[in-house]
Structures are given as structure tokens and as C-alpha cells.
PDB file of N, CA and C in Angstrom:
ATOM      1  N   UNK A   1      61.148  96.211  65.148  1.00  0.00           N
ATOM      2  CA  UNK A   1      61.497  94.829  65.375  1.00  0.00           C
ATOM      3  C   UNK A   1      62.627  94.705  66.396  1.00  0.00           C
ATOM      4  N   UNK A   2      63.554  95.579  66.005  1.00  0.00           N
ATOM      5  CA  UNK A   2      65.052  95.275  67.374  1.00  0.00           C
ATOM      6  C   UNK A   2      64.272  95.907  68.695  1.00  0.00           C
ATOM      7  N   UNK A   3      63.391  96.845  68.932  1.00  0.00           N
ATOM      8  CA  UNK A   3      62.892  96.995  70.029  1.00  0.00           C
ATOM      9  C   UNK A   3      62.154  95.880  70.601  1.00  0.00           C
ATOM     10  N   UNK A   4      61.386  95.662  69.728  1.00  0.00           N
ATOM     11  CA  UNK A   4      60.934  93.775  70.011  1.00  0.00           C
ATOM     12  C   UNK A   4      61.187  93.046  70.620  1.00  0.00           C
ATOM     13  N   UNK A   5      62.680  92.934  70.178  1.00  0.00           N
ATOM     14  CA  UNK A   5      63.276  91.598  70.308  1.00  0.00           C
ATOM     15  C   UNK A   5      64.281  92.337  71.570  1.00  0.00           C
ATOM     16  N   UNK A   6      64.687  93.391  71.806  1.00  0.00           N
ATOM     17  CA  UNK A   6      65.089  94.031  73.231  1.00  0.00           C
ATOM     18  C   UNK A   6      64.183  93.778  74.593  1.00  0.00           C
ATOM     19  N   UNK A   7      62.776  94.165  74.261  1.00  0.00           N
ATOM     20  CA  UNK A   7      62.102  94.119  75.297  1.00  0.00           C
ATOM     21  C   UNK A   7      61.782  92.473  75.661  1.00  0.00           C
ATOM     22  N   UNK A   8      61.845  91.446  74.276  1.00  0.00           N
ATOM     23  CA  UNK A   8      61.756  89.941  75.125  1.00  0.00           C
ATOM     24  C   UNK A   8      62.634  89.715  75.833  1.00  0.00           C
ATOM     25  N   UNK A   9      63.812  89.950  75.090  1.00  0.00           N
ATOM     26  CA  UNK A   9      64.982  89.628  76.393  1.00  0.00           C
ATOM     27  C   UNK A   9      65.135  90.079  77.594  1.00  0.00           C
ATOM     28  N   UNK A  10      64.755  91.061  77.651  1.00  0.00           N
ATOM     29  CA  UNK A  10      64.826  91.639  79.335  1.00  0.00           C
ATOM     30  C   UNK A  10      63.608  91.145  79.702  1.00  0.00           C
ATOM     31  N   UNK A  11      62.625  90.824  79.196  1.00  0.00           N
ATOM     32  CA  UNK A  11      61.436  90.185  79.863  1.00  0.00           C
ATOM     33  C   UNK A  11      62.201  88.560  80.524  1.00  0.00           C
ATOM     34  N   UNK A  12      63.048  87.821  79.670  1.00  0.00           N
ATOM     35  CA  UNK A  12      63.242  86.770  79.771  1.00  0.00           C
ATOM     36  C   UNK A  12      64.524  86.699  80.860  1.00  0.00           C
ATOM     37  N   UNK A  13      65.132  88.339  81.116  1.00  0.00           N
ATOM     38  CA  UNK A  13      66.315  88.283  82.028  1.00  0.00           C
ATOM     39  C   UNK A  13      67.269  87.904  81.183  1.00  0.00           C
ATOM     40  N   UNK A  14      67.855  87.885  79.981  1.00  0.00           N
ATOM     41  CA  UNK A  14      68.727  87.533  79.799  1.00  0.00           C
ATOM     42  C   UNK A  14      69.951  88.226  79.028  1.00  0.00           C
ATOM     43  N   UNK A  15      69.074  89.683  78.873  1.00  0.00           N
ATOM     44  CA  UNK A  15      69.891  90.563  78.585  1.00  0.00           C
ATOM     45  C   UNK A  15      71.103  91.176  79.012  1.00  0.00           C
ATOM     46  N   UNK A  16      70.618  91.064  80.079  1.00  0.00           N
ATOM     47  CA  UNK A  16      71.927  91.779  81.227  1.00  0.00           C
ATOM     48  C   UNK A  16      72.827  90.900  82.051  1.00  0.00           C
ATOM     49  N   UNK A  17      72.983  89.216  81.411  1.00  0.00           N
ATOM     50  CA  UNK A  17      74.067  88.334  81.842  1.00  0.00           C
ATOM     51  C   UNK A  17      74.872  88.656  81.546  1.00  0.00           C
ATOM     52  N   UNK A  18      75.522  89.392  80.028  1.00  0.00           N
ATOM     53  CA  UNK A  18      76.561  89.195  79.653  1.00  0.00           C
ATOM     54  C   UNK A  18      77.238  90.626  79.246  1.00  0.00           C
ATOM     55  N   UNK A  19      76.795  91.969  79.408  1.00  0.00           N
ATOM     56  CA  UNK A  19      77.240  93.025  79.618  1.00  0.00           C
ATOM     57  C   UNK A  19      78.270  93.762  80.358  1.00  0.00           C
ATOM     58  N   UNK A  20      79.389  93.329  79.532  1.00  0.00           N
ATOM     59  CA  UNK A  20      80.945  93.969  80.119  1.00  0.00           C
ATOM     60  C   UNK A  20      81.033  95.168  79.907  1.00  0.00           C
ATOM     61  N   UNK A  21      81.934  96.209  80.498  1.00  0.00           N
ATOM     62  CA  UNK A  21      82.265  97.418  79.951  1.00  0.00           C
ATOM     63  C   UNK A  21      82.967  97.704  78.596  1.00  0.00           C
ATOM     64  N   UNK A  22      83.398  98.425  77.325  1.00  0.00           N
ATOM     65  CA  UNK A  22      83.455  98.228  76.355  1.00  0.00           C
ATOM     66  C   UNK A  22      83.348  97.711  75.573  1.00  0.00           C
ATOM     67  N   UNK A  23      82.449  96.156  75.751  1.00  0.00           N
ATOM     68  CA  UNK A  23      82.238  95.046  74.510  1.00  0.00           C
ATOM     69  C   UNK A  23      80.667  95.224  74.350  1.00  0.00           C
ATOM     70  N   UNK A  24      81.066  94.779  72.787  1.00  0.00           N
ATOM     71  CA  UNK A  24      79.582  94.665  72.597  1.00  0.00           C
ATOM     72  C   UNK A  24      78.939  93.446  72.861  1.00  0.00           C
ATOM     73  N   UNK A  25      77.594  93.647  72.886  1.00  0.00           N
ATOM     74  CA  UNK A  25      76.399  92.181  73.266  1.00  0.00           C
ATOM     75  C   UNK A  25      75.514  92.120  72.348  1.00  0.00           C
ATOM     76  N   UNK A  26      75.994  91.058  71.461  1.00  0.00           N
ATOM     77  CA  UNK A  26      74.830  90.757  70.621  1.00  0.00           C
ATOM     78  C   UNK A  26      73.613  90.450  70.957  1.00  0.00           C
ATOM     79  N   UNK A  27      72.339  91.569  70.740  1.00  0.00           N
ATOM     80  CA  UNK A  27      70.987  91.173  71.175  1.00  0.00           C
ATOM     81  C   UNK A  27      70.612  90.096  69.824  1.00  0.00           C
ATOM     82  N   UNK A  28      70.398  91.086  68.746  1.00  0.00           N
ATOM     83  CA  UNK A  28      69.413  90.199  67.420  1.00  0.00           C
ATOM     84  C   UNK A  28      70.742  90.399  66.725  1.00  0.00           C
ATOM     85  N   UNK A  29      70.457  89.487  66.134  1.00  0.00           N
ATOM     86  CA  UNK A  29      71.192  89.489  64.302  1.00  0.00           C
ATOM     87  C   UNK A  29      70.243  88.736  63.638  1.00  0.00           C
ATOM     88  N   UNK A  30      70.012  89.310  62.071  1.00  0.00           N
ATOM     89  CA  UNK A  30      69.330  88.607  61.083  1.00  0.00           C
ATOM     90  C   UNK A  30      69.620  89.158  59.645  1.00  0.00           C
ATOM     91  N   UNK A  31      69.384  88.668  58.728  1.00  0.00           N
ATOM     92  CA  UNK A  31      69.539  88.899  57.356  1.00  0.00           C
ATOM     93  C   UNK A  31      69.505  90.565  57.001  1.00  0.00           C
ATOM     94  N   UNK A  32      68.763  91.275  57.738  1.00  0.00           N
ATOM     95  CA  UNK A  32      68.620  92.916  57.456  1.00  0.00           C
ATOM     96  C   UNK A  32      69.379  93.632  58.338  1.00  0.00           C
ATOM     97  N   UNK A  33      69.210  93.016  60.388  1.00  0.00           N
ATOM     98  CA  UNK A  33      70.046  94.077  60.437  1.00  0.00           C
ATOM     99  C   UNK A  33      70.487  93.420  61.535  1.00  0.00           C
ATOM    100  N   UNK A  34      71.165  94.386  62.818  1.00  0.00           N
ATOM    101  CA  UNK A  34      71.706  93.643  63.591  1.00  0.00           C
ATOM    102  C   UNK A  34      71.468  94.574  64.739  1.00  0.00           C
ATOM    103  N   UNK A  35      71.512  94.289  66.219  1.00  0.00           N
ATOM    104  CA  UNK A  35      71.422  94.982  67.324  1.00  0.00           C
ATOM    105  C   UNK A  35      72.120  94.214  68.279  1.00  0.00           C
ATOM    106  N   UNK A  36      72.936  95.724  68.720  1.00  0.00           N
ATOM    107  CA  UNK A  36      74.004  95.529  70.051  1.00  0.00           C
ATOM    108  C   UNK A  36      73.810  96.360  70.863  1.00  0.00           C
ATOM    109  N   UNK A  37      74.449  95.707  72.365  1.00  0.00           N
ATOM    110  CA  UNK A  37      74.124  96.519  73.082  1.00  0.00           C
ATOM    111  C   UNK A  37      76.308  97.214  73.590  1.00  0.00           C
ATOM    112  N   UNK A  38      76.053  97.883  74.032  1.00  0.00           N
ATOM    113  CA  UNK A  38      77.477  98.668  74.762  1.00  0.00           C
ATOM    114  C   UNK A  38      77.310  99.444  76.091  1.00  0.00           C
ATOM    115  N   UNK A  39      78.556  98.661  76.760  1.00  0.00           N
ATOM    116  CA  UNK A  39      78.057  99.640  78.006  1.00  0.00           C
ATOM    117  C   UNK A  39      79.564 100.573  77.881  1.00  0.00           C
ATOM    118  N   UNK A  40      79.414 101.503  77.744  1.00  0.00           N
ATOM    119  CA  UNK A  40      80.749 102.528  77.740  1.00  0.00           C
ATOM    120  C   UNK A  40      80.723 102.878  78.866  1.00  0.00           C
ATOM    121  N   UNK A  41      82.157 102.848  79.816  1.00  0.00           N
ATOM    122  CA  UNK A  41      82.172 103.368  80.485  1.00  0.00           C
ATOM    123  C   UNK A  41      82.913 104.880  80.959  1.00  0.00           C
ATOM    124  N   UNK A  42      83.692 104.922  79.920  1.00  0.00           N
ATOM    125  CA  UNK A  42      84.813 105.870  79.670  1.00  0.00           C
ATOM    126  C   UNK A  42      84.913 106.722  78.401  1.00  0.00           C
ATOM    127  N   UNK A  43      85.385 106.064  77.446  1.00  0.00           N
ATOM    128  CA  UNK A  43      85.689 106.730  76.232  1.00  0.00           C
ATOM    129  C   UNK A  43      85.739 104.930  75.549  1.00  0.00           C
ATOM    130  N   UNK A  44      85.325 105.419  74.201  1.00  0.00           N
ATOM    131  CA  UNK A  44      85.111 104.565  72.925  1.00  0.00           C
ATOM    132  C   UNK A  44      85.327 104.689  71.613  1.00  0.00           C
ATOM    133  N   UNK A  45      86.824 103.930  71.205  1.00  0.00           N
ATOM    134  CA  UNK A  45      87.089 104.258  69.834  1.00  0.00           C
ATOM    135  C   UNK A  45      86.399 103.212  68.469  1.00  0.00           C
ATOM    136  N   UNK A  46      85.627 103.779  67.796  1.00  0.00           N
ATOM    137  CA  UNK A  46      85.436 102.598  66.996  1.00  0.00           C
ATOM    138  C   UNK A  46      85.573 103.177  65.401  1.00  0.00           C
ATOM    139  N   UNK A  47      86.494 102.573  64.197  1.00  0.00           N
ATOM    140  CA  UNK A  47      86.525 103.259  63.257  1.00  0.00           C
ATOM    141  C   UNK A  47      85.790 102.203  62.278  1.00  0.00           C
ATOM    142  N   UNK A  48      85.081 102.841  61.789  1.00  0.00           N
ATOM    143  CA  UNK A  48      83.422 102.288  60.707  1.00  0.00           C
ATOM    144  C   UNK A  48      83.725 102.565  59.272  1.00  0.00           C
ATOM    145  N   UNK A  49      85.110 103.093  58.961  1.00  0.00           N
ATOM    146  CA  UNK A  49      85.399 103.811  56.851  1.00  0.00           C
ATOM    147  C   UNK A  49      84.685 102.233  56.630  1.00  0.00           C
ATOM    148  N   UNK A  50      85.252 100.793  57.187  1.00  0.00           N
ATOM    149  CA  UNK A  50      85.259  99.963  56.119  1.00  0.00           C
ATOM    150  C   UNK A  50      83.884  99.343  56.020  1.00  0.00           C
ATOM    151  N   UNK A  51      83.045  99.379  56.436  1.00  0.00           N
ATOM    152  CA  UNK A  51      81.798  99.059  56.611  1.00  0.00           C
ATOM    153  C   UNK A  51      81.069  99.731  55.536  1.00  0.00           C
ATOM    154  N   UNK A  52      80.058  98.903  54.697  1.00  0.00           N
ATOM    155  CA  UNK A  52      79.290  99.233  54.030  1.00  0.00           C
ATOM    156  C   UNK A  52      77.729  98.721  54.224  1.00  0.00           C
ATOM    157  N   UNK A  53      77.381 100.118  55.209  1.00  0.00           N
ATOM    158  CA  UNK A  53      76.220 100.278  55.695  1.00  0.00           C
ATOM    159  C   UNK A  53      76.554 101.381  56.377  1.00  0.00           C
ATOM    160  N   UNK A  54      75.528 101.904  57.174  1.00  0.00           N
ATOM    161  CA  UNK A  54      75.246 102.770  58.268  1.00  0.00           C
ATOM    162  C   UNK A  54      75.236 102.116  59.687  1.00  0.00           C
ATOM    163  N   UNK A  55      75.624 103.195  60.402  1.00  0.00           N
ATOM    164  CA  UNK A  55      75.291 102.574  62.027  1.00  0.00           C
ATOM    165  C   UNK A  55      74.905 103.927  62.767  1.00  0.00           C
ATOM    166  N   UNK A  56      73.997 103.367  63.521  1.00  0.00           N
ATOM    167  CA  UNK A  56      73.277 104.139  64.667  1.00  0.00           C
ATOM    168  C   UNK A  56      73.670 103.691  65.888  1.00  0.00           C
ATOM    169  N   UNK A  57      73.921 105.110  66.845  1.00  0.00           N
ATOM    170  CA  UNK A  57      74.353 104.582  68.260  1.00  0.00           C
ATOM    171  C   UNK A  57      73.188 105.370  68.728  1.00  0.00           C
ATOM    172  N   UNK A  58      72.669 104.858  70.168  1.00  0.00           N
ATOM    173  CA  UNK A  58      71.780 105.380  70.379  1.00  0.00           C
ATOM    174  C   UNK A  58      72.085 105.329  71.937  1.00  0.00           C
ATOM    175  N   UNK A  59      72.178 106.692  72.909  1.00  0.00           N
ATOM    176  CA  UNK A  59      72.643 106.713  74.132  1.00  0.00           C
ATOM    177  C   UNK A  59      71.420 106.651  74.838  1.00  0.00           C
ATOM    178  N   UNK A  60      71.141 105.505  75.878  1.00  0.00           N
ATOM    179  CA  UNK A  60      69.881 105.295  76.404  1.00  0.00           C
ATOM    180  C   UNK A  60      69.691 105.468  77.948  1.00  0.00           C
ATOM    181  N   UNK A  61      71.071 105.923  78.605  1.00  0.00           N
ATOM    182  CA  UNK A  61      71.352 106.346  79.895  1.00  0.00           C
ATOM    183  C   UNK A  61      72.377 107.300  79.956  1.00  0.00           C
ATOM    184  N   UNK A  62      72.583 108.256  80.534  1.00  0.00           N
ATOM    185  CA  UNK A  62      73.622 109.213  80.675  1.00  0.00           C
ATOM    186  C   UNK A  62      74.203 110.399  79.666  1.00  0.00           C
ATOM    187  N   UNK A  63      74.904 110.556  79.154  1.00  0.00           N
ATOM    188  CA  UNK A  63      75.386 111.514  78.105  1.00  0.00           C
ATOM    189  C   UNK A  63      76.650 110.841  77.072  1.00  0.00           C
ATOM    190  N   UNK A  64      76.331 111.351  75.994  1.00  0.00           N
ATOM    191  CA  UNK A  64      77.044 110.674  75.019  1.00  0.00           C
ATOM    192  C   UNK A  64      77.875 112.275  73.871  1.00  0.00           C
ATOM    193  N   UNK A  65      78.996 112.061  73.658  1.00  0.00           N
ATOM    194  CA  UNK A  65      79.707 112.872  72.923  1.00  0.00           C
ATOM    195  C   UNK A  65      80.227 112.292  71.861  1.00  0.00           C
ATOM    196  N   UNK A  66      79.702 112.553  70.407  1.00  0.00           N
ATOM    197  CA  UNK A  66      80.795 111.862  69.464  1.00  0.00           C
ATOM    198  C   UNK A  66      81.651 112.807  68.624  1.00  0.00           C
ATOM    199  N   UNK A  67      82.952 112.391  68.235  1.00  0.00           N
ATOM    200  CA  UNK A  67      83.829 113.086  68.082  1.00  0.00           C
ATOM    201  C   UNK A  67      84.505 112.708  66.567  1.00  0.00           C
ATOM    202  N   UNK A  68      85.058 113.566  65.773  1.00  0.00           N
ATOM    203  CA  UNK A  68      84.996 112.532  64.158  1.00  0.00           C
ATOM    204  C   UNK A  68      85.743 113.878  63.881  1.00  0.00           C
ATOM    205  N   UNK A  69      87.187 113.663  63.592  1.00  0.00           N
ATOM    206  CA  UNK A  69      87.766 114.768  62.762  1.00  0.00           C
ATOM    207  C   UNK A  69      88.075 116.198  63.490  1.00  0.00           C
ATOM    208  N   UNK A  70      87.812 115.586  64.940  1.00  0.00           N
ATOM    209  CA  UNK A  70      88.129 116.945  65.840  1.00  0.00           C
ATOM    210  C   UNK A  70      86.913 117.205  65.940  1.00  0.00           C
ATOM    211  N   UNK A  71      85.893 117.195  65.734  1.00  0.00           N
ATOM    212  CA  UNK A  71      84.319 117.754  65.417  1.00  0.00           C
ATOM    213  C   UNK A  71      83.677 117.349  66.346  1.00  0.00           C
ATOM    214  N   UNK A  72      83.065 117.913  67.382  1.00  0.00           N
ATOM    215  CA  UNK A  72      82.169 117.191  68.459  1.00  0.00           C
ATOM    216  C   UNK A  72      80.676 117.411  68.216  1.00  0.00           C
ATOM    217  N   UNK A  73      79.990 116.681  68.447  1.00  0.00           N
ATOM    218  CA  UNK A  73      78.466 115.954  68.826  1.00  0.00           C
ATOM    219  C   UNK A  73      78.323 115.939  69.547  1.00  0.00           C
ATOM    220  N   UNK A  74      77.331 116.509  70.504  1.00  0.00           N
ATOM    221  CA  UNK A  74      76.838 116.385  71.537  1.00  0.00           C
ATOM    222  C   UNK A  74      75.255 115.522  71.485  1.00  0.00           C
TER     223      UNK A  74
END
């Protein structure tokens, strides 16, 4: 469904009006889940303890490193 609703918007052009460097862009939100977009350009701190759910980042151009406790991800 968030792929869905990704590919109308760029069909409709309107995805990529509002894409700053470190903020997020709300594509969908709804009762189950939610999809953003991020353009990182550098480095990105985001701390998630208080959140109750999961989150997925998903790097869709370039290379992505995540880092948690000294611990790297590639």
C-alpha cells in the first residue's frame, strides 16, 4: 500500500515539491501506518527508545550506515 501511494504521487509530481535536506516528508499517514520520505545528506541523528512500534529505513539511492551503541550497519 505505501508503495502505492509513493508511486501516485510521483505520478502526480508532487512528491518532490517539498523535499529538504534532513526533514522528513510526509507521503501517507493512516490509522496502521505511516510513510516518509528523508533526504540525508550528511549524517542523521534520530533517537526512537520512546516510540512504541517499529521503524524501517529503507536507503533507496546511495549508501546508508547505521550506527547504535558504537555498532555499525552497513
Amino acid at each position: 500500500m505505501a508503495l502505492k501511494a509513493i508511486k501516485h504521487l510521483e505520478a502526480e509530481d508532487r512528491l518532490h515539491e517539498n523535499i529538504y535536506s534532513d526533514q522528513f516528508t510526509s507521503v501517507v499517514h493512516c490509522d496502521y501506518f505511516s510513510t516518509n520520505l528523508i533526504n540525508v545528506e550528511n549524517s542523521y541523528n534520530k533517537n526512537l527508545t520512546h516510540l512504541d512500534s517499529f521503524v524501517i529505513y529503507m536507503c533507496v539511492d546511495g549508501e546508508v550506515s547505521i550506527i547504535i551503541d558504537g555498532q555499525k550497519e552497513i
